[in-house]
C-alpha atoms as a PDB file:
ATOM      1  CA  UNK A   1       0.000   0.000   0.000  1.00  0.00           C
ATOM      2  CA  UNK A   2       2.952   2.141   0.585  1.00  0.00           C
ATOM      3  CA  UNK A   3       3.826   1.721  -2.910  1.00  0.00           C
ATOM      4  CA  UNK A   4       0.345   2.898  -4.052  1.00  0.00           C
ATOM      5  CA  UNK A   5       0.731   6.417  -2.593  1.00  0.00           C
ATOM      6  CA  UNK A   6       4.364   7.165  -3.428  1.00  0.00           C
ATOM      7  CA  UNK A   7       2.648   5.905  -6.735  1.00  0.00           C
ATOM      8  CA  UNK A   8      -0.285   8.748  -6.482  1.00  0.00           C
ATOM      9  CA  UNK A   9       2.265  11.977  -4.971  1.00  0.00           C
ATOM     10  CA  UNK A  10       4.431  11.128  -7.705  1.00  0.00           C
ATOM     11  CA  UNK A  11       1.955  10.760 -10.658  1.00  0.00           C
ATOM     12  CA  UNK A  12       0.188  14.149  -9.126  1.00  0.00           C
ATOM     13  CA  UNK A  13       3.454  16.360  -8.790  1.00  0.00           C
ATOM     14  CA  UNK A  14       4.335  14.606 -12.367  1.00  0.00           C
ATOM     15  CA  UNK A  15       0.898  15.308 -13.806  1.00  0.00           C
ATOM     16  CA  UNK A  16       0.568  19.330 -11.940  1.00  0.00           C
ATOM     17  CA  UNK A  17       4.387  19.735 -13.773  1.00  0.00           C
ATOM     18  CA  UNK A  18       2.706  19.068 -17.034  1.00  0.00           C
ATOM     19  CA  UNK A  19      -0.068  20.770 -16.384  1.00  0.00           C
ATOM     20  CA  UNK A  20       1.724  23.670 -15.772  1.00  0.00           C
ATOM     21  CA  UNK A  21       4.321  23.252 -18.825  1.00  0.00           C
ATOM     22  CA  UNK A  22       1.159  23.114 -20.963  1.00  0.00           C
ATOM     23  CA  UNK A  23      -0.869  26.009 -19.788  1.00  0.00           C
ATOM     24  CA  UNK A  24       3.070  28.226 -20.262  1.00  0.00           C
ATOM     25  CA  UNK A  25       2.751  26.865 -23.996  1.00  0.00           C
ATOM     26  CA  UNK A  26      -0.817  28.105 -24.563  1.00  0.00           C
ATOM     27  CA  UNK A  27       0.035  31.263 -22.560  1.00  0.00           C
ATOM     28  CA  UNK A  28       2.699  31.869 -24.900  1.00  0.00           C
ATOM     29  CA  UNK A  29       0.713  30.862 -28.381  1.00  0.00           C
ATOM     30  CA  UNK A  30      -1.698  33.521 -27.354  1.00  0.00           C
ATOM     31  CA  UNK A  31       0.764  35.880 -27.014  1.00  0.00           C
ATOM     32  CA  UNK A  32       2.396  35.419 -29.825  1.00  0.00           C
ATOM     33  CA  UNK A  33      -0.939  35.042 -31.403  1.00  0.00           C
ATOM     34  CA  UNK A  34      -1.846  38.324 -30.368  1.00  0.00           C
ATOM     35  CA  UNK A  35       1.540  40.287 -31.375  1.00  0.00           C
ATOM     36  CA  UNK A  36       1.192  38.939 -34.565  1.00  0.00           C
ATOM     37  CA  UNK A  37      -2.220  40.953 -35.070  1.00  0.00           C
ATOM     38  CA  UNK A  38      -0.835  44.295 -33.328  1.00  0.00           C
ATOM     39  CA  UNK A  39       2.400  44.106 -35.672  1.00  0.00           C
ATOM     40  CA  UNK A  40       0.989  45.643 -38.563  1.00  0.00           C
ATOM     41  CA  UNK A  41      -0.662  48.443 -36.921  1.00  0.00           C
ATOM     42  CA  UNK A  42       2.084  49.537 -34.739  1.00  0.00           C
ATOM     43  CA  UNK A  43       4.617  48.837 -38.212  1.00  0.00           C
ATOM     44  CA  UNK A  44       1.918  51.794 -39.454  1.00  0.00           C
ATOM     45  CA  UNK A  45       2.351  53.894 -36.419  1.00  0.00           C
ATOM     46  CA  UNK A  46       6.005  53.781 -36.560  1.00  0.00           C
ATOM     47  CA  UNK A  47       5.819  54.531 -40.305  1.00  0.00           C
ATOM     48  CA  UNK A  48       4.158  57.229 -40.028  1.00  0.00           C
ATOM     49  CA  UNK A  49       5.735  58.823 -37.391  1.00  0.00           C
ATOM     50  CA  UNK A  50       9.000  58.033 -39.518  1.00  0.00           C
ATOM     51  CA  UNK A  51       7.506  59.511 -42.478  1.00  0.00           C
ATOM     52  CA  UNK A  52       6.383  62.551 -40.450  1.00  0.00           C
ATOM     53  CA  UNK A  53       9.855  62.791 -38.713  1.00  0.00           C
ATOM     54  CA  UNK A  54      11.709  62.317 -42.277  1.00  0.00           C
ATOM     55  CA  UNK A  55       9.744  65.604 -44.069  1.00  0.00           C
ATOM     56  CA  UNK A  56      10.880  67.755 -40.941  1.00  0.00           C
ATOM     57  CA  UNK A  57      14.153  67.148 -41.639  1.00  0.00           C
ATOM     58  CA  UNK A  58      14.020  67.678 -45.202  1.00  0.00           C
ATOM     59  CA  UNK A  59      12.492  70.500 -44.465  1.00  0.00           C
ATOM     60  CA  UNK A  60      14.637  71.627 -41.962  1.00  0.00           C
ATOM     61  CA  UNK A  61      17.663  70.923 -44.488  1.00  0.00           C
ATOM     62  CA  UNK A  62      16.237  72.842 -47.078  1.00  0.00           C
ATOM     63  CA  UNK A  63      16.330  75.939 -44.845  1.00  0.00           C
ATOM     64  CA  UNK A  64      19.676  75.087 -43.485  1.00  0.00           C
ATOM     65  CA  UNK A  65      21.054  74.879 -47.305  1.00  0.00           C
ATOM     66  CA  UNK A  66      19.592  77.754 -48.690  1.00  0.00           C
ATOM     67  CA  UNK A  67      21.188  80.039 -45.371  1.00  0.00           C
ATOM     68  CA  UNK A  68      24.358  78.377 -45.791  1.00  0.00           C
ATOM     69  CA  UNK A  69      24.226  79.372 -49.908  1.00  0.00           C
ATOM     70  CA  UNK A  70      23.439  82.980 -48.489  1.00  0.00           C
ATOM     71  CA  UNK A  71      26.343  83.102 -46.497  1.00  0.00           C
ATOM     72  CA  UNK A  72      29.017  81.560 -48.907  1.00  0.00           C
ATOM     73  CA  UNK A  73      27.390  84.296 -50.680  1.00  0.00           C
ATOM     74  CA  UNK A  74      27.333  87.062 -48.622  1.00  0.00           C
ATOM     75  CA  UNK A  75      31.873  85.744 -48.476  1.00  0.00           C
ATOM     76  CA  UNK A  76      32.274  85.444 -51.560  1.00  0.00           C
ATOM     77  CA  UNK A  77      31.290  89.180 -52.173  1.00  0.00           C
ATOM     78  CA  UNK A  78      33.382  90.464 -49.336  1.00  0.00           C
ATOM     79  CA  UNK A  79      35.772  88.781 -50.819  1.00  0.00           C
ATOM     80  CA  UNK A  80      35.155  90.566 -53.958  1.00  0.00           C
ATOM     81  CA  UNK A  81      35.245  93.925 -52.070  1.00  0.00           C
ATOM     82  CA  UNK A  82      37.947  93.430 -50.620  1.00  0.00           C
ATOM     83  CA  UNK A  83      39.915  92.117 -53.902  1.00  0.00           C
ATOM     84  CA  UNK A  84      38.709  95.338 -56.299  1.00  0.00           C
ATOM     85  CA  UNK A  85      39.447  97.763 -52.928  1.00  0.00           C
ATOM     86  CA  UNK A  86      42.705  96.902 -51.940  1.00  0.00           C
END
């Protein structure tokens, strides 16, 4: 009879192991499940926020060119100046 319940404790911690190895698998299916629907919308959010973000900066290099045209030349007619003057 001994036998018999080292039998049943075993076959219960064995079975509650499983059990619980199981329920981690489905756990994780369902995540991964569930990521694999939110992917494509956050892929869009992060699109368009990297659209949006690369737009500024060509914008912001536009403006950034076009001063530093103006200033080479602003130099190069000082530079002028200064050549037909002295």
């Amino acid at each position: 009879m001994r036998n018999t319940w080292k039998g049943m404790v075993l076959g219960a911690l064995s079975g509650a192991a499983v059990g619980l190895v199981l329920d981690s698998l489905d756990r994780a299916a369902r995540g991964a499940s569930t990521a694999a629907h939110a992917a494509p919308d956050a892929a869009a959010r992060a699109g368009k926020g990297a659209r949006e973000r690369a737009l500024a900066l060509v914008h912001d290099s536009a403006g950034l060119a076009q001063r530093a045209a103006k200033r080479a030349a602003e130099r190069a007619a000082e530079r002028n100046n200064h050549a037909t003057v002295g």
